[in-house]
C-alpha atoms as a PDB file:
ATOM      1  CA  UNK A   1      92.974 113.977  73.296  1.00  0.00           C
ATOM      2  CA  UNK A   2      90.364 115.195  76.022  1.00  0.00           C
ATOM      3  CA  UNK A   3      91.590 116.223  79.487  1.00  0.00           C
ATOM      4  CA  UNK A   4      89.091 115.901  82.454  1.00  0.00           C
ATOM      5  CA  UNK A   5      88.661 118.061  85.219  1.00  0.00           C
ATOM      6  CA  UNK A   6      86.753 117.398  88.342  1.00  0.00           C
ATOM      7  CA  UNK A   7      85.192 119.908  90.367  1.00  0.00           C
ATOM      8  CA  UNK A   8      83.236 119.186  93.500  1.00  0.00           C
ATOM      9  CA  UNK A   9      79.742 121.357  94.629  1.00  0.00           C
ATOM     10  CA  UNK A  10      78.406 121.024  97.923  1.00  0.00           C
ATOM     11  CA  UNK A  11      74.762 119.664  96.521  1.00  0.00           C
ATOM     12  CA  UNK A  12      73.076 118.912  93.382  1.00  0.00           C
ATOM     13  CA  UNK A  13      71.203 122.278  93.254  1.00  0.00           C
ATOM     14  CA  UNK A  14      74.763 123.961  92.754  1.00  0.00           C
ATOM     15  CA  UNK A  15      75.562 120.950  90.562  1.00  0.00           C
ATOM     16  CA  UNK A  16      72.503 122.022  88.430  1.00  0.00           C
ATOM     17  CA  UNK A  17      73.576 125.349  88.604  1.00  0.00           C
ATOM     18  CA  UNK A  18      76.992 124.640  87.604  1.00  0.00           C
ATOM     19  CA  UNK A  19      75.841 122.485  84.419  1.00  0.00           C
ATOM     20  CA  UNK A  20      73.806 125.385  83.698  1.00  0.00           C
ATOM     21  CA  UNK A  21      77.104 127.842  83.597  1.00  0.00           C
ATOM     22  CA  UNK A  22      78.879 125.033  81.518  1.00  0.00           C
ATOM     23  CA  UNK A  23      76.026 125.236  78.800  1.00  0.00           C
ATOM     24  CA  UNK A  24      76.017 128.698  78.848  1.00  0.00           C
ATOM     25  CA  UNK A  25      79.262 128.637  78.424  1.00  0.00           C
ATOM     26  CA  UNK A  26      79.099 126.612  75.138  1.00  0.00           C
ATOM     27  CA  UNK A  27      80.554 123.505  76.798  1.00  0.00           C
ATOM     28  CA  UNK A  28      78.564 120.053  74.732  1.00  0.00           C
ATOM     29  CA  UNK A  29      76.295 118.045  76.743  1.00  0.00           C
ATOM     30  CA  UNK A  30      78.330 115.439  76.115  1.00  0.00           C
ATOM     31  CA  UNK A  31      81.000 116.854  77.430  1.00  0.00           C
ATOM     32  CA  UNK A  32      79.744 117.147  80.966  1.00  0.00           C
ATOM     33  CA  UNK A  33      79.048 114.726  83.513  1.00  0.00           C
ATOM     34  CA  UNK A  34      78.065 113.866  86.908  1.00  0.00           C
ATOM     35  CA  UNK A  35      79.514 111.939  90.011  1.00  0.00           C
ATOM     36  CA  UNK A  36      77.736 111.421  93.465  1.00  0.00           C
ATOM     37  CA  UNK A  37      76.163 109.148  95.581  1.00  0.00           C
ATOM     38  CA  UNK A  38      73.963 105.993  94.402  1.00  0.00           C
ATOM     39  CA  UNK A  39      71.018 107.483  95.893  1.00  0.00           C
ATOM     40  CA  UNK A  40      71.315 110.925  94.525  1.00  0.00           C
ATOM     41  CA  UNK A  41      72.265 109.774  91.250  1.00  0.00           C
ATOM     42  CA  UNK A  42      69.542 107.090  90.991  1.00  0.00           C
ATOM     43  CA  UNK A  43      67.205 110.286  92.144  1.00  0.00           C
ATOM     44  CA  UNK A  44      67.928 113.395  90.893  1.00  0.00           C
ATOM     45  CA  UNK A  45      70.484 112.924  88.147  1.00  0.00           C
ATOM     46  CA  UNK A  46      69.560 111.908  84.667  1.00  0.00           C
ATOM     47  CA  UNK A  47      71.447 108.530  83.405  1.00  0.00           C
ATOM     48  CA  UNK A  48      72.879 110.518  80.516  1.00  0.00           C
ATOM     49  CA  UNK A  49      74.709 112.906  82.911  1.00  0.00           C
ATOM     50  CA  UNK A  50      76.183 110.637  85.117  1.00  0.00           C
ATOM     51  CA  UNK A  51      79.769 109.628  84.659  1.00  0.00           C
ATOM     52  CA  UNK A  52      79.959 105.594  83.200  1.00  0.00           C
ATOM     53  CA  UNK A  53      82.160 106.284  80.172  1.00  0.00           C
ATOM     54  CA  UNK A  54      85.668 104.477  81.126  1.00  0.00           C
ATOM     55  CA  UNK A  55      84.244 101.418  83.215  1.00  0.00           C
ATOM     56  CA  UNK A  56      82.638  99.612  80.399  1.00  0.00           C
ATOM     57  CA  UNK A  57      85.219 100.190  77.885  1.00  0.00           C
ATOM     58  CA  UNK A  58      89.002  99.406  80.365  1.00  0.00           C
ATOM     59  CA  UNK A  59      87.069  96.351  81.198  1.00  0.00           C
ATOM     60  CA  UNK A  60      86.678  95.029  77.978  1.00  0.00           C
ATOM     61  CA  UNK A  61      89.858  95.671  76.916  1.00  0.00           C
ATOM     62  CA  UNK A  62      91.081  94.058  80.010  1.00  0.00           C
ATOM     63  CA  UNK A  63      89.106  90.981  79.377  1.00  0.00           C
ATOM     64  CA  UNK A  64      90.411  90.845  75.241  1.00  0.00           C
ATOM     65  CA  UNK A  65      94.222  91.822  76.138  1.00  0.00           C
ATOM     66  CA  UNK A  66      93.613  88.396  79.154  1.00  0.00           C
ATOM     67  CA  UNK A  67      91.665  86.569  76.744  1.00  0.00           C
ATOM     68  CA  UNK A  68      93.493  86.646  74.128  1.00  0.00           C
ATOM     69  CA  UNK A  69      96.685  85.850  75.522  1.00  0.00           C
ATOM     70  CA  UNK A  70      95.405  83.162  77.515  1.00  0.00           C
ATOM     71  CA  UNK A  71      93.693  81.634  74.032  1.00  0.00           C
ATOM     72  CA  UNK A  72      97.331  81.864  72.789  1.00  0.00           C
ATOM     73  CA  UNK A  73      99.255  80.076  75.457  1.00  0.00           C
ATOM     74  CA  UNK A  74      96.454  77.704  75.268  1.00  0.00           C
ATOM     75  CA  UNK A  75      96.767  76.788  71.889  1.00  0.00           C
ATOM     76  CA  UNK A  76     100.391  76.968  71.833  1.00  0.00           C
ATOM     77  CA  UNK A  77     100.775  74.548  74.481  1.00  0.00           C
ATOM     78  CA  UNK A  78      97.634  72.362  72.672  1.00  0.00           C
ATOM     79  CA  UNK A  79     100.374  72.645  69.238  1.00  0.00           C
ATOM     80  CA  UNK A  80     103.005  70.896  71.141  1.00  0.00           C
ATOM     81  CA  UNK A  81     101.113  67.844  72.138  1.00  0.00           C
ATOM     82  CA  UNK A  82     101.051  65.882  68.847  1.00  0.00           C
ATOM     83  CA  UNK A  83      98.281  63.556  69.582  1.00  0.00           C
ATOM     84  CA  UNK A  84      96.156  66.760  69.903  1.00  0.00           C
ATOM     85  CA  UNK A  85      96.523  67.160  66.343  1.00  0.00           C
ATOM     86  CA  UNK A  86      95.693  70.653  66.679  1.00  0.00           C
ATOM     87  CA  UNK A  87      97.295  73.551  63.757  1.00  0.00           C
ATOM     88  CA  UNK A  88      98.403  77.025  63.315  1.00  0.00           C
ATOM     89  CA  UNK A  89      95.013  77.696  62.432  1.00  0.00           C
ATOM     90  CA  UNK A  90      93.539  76.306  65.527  1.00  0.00           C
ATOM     91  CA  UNK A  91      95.982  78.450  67.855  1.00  0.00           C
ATOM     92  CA  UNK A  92      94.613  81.345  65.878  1.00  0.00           C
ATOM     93  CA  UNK A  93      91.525  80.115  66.388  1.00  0.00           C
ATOM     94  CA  UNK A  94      91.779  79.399  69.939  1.00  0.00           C
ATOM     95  CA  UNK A  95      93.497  83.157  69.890  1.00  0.00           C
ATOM     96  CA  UNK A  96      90.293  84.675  68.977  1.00  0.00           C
ATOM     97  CA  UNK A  97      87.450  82.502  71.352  1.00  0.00           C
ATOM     98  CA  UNK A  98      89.702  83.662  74.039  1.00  0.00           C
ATOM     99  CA  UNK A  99      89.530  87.119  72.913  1.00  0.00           C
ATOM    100  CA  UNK A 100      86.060  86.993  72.214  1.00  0.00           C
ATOM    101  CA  UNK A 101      85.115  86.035  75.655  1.00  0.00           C
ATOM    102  CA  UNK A 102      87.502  87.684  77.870  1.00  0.00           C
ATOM    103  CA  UNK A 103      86.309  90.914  75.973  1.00  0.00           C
ATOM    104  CA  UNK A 104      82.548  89.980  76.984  1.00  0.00           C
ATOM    105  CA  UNK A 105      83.603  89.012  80.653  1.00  0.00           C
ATOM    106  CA  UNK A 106      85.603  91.752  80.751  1.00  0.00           C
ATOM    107  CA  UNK A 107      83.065  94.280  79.648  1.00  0.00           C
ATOM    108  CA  UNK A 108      80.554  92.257  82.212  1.00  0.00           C
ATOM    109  CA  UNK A 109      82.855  93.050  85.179  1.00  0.00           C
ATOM    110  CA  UNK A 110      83.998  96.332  84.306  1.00  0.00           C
ATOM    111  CA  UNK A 111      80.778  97.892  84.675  1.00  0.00           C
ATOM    112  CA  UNK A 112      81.204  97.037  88.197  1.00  0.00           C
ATOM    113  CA  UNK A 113      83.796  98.958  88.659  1.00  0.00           C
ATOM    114  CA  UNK A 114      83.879 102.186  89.990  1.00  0.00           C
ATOM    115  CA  UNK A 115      85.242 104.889  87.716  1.00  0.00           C
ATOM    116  CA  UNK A 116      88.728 106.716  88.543  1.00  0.00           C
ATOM    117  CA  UNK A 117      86.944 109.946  89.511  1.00  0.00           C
ATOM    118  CA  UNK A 118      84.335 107.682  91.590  1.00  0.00           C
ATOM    119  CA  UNK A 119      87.952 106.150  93.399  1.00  0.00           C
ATOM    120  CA  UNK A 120      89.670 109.043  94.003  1.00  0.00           C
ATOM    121  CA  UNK A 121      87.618 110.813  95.469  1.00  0.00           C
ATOM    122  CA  UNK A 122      84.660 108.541  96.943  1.00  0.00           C
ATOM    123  CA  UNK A 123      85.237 110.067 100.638  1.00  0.00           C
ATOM    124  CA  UNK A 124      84.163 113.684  99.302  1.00  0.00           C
ATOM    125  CA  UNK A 125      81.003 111.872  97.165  1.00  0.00           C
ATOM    126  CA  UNK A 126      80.585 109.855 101.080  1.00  0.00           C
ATOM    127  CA  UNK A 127      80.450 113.196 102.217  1.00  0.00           C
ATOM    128  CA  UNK A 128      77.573 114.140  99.729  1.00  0.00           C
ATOM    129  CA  UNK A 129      79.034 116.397  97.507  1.00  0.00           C
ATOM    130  CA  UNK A 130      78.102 116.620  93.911  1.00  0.00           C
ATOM    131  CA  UNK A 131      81.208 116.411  91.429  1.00  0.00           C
ATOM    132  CA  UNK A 132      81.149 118.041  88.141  1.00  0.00           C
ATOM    133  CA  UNK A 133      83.371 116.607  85.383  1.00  0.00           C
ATOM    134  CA  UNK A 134      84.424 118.440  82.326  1.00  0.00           C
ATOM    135  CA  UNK A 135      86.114 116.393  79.498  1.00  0.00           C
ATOM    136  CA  UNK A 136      87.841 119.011  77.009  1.00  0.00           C
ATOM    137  CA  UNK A 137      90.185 120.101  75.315  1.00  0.00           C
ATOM    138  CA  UNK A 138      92.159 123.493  74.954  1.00  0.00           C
ATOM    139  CA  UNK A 139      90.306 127.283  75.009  1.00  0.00           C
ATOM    140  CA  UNK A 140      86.850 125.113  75.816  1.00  0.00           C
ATOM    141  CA  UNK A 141      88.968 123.667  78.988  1.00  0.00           C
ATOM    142  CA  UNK A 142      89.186 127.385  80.031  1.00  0.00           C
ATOM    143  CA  UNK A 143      86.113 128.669  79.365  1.00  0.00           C
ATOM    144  CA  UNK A 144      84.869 125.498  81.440  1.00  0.00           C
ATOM    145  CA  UNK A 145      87.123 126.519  84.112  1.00  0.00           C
ATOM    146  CA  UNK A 146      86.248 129.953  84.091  1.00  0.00           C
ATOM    147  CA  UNK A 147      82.475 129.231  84.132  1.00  0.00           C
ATOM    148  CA  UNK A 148      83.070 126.595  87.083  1.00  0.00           C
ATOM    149  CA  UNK A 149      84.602 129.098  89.584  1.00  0.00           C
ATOM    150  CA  UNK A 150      81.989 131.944  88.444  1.00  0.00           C
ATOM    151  CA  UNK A 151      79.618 129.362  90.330  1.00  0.00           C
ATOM    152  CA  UNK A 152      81.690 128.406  92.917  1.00  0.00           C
ATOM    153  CA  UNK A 153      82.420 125.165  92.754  1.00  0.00           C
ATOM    154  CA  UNK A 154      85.753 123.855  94.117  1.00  0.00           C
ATOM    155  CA  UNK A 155      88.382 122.646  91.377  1.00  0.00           C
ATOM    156  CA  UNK A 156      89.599 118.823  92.766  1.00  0.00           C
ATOM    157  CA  UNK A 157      93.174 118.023  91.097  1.00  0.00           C
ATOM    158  CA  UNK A 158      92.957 114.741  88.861  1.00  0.00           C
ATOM    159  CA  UNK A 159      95.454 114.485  86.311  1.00  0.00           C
ATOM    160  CA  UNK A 160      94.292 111.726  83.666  1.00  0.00           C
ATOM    161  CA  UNK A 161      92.942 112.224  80.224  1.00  0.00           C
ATOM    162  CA  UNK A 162      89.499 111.467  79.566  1.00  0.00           C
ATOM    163  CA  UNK A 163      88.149 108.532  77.901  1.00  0.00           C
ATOM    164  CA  UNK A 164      85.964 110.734  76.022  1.00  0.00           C
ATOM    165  CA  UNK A 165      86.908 110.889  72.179  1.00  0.00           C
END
């Protein structure tokens, strides 16, 4: 599993400059990301940089796990009133539309939420810093590191693993 680490730069030309490092560094694209304020990163970073991978994704699963259970205890409690008629196949049923669209809802509202880098540290992206996230694993990790304080950029401690696969 990935580990993420989150390193703040005062603006986005050391931001660029740190990204730079990172790819020079052999650190993927995909692998780096992007965290500031709405009107820097709706100006001057590109979407595929900027750091949306766990919002979508917790929210959905929030919605399913919600869904899902709620479709359950509906249909459980629709089982036990006979003149409902309803059968094991229409809790399962029930199950599954639940799931279905607490997973969609979910996903909806989760893409509204702000990320866990984004909440931790929103007053130093207030502040109008640029933060530089690096989802990796092992020798890569350190050669990110390395390549991050070659630039300067300030390591910020956040101790989660990264949604990235």
């Amino acid at each position: 599993m990935k580990t993420r680490h989150v390193f703040s730069t005062p603006d986005i030309d050391a931001a660029e400059d740190a990204v730079n490092a990172l790819r020079q560094a052999g650190v993927p694209n995909d692998d780096i990301s992007l965290v500031a304020r709405h009107d820097v990163e709706n100006v001057a970073i590109p979407d595929d940089q900027q750091d949306t991978s766990d919002d979508f994704g917790r929210g959905g699963l929030k919605g399913l796990l919600a869904g899902g259970g709620s479709g359950l205890l509906v249909g459980l409690v629709a089982i036990a009133v006979p003149p409902l008629g309803l059968t094991l196949a229409g809790v399962a049923a029930m199950t599954l539309v639940g799931a279905g669209v607490g997973g969609w809802v979910g996903m909806l509202t989760g893409t509204s939420e702000p990320s866990p880098v984004r909440r931790k540290f929103e007053d130093e992206i207030a502040a109008g810093h640029v933060l530089v996230v690096v989802d990796g694993e092992g020798d890569m990790l350190t050669v990110a590191d390395e390549a991050m304080f070659a630039v300067g950029a300030t390591p910020l401690p956040f101790d989660a693993p990264s949604a990235m696969s």
